[in-house]
C-alpha atoms as a PDB file:
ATOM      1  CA  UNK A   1      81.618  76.997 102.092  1.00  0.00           C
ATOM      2  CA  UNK A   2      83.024  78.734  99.149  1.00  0.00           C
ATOM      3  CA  UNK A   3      81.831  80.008  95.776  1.00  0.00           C
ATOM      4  CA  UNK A   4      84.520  80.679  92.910  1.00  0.00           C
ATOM      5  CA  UNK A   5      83.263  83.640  91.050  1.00  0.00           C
ATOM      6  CA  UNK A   6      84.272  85.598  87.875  1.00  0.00           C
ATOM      7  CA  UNK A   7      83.994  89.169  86.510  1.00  0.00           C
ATOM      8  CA  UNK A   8      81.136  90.432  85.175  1.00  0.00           C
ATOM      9  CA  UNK A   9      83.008  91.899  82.456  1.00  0.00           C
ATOM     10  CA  UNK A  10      86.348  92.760  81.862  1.00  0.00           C
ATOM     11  CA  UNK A  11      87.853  94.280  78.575  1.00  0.00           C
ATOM     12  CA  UNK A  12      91.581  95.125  77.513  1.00  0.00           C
ATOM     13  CA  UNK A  13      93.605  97.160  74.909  1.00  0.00           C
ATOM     14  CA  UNK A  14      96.545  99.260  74.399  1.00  0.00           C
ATOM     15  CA  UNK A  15      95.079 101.897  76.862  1.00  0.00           C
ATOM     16  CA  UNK A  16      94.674  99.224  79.934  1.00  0.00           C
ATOM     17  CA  UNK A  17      92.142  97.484  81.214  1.00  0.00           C
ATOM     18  CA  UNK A  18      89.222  97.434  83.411  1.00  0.00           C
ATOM     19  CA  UNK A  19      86.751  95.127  85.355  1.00  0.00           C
ATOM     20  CA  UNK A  20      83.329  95.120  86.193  1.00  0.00           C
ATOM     21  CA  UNK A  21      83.303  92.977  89.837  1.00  0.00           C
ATOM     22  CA  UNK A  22      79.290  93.750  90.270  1.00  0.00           C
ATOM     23  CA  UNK A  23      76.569  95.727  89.050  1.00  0.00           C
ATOM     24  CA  UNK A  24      74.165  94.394  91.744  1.00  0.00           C
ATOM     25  CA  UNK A  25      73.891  92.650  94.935  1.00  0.00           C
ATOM     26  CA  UNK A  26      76.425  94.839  97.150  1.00  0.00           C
ATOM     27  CA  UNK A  27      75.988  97.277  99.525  1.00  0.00           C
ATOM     28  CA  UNK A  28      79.560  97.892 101.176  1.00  0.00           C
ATOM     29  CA  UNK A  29      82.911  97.714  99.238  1.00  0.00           C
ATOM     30  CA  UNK A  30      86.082  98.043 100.550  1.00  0.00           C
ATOM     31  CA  UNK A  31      89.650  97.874  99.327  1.00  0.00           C
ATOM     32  CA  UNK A  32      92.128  96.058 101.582  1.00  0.00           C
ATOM     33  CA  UNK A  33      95.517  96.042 101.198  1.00  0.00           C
ATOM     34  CA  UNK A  34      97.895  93.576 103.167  1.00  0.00           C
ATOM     35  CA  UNK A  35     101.924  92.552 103.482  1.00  0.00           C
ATOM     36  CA  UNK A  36     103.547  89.459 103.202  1.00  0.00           C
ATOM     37  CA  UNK A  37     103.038  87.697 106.080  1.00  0.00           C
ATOM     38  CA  UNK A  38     100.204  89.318 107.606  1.00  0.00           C
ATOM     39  CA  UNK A  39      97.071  87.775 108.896  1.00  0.00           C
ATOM     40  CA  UNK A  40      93.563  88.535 108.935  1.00  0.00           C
ATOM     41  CA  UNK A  41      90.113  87.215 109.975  1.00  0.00           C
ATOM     42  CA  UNK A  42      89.383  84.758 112.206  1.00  0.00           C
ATOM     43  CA  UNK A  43      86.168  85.696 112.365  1.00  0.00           C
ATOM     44  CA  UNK A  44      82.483  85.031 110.447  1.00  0.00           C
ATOM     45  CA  UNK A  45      79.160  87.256 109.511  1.00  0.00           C
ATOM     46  CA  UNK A  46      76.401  86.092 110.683  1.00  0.00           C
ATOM     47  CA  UNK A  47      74.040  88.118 108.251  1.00  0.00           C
ATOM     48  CA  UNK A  48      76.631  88.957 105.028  1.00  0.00           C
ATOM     49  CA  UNK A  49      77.938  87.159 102.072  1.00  0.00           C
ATOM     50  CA  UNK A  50      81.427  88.793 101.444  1.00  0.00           C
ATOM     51  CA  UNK A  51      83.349  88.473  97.856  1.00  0.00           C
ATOM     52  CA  UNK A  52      86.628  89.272  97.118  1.00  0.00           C
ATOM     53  CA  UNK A  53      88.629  90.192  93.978  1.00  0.00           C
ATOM     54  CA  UNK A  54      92.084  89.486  94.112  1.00  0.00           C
ATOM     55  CA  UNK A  55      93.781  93.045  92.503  1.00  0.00           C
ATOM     56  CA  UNK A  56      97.271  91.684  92.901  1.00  0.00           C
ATOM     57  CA  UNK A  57      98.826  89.512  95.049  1.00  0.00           C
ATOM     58  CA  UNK A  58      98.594  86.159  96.855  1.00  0.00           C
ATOM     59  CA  UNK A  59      96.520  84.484  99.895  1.00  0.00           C
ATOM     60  CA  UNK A  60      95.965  81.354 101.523  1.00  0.00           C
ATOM     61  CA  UNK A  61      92.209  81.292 102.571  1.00  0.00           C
ATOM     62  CA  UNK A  62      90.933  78.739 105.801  1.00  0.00           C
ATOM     63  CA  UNK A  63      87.599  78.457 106.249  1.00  0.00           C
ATOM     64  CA  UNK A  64      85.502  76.397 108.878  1.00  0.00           C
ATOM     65  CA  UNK A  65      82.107  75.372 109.680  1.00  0.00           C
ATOM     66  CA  UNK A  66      80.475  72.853 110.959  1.00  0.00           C
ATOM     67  CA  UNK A  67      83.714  70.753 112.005  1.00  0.00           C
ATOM     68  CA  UNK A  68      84.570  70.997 108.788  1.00  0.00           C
ATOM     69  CA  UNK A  69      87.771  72.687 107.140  1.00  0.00           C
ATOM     70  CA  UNK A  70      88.776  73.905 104.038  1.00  0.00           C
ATOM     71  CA  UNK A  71      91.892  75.486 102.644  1.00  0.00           C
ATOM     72  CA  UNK A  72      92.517  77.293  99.227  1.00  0.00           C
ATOM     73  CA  UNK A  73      95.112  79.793  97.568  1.00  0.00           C
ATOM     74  CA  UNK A  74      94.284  82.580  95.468  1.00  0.00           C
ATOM     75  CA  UNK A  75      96.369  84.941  93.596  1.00  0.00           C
ATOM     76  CA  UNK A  76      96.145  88.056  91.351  1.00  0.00           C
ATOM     77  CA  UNK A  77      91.962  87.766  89.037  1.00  0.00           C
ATOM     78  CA  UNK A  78      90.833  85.324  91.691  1.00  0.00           C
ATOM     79  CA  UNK A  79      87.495  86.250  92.505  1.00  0.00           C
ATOM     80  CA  UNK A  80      85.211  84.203  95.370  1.00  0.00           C
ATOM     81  CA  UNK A  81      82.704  84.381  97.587  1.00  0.00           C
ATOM     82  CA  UNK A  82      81.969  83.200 101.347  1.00  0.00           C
ATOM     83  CA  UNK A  83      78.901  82.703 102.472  1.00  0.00           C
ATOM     84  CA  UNK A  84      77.217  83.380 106.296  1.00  0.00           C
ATOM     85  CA  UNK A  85      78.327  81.458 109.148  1.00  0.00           C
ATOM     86  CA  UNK A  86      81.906  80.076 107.671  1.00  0.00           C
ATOM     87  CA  UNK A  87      84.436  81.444 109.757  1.00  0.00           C
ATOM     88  CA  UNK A  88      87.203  82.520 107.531  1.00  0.00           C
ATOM     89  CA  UNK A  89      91.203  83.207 108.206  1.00  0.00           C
ATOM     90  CA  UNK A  90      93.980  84.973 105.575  1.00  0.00           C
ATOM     91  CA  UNK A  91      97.587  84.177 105.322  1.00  0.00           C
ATOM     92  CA  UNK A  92      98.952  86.590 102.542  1.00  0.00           C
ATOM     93  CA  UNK A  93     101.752  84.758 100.838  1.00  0.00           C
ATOM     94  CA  UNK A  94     102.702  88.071  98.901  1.00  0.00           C
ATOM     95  CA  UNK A  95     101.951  91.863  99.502  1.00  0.00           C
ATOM     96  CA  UNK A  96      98.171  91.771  98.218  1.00  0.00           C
ATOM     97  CA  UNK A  97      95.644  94.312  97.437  1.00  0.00           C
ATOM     98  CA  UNK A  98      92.155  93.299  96.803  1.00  0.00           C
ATOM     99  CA  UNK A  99      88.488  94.272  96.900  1.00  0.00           C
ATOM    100  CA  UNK A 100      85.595  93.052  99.286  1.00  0.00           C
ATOM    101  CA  UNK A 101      82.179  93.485  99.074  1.00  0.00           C
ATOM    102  CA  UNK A 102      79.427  92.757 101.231  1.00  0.00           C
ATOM    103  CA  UNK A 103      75.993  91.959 100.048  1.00  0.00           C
ATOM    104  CA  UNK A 104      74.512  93.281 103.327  1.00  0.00           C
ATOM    105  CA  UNK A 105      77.073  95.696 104.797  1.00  0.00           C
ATOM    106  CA  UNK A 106      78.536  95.196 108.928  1.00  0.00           C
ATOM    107  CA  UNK A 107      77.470  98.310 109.782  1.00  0.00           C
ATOM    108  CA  UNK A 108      73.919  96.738 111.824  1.00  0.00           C
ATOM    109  CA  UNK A 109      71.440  99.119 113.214  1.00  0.00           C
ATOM    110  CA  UNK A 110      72.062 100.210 116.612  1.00  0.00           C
ATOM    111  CA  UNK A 111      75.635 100.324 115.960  1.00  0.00           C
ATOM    112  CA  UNK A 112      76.604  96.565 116.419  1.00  0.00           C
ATOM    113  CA  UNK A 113      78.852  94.691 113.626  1.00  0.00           C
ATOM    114  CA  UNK A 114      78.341  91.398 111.923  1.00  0.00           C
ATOM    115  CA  UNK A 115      81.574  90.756 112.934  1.00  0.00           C
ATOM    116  CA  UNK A 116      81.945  88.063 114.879  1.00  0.00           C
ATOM    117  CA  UNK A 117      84.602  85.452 116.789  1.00  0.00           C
ATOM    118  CA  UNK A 118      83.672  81.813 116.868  1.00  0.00           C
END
């Protein structure tokens, strides 16, 4: 249900960093930021493969398919993907920013999402 990814490339000195998350394979990116407590998802794609890049922070990620359930936690340089048809769910532990990206994009033609509730 899950893939654990890493950077394509990430480099550090005395001026900072930075981190190459993709050069390929995504067509929507977004940056989400969420507080302590919050939840989010609850839902799956039936079309996308999402990734995410933990920026700081920390989650607890459910996922479910197929009677089947799965539970992981993922803090700050966590990166992972989720494949179509797993119905995913966030608890964030700590205020967390991170990055998603969707291979396909939710945005479908006709102006429907691939967003959807199980």
């Amino acid at each position: 249900m899950i893939e654990i990814l890493k950077p394509d490339f990430s480099f550090s000195d005395d001026r900072g960093s930075l981190v190459q998350l993709a050069r390929e394979g995504y067509r929507q990116i977004n940056v989400v930021r969420s507080k302590a407590g919050a939840v989010r998802g609850g839902h799956y794609h039936a079309l996308n493969k999402e990734a995410f890049y933990i920026i700081e922070g920390r989650l607890e990620l459910t996922l479910r398919k197929d009677g089947l359930k799965e539970c992981y936690t993922f803090q700050t340089g966590d990166m992972f993907a989720i494949g179509p048809q797993v119905v995913h769910s966030f608890t964030f532990l700590e205020d967390t920013l991170l990055v998603g990206l969707y291979d396909k994009g939710v945005e479908l033609a006709g102006g429907e999402k691939d967003i959807l509730t199980p």
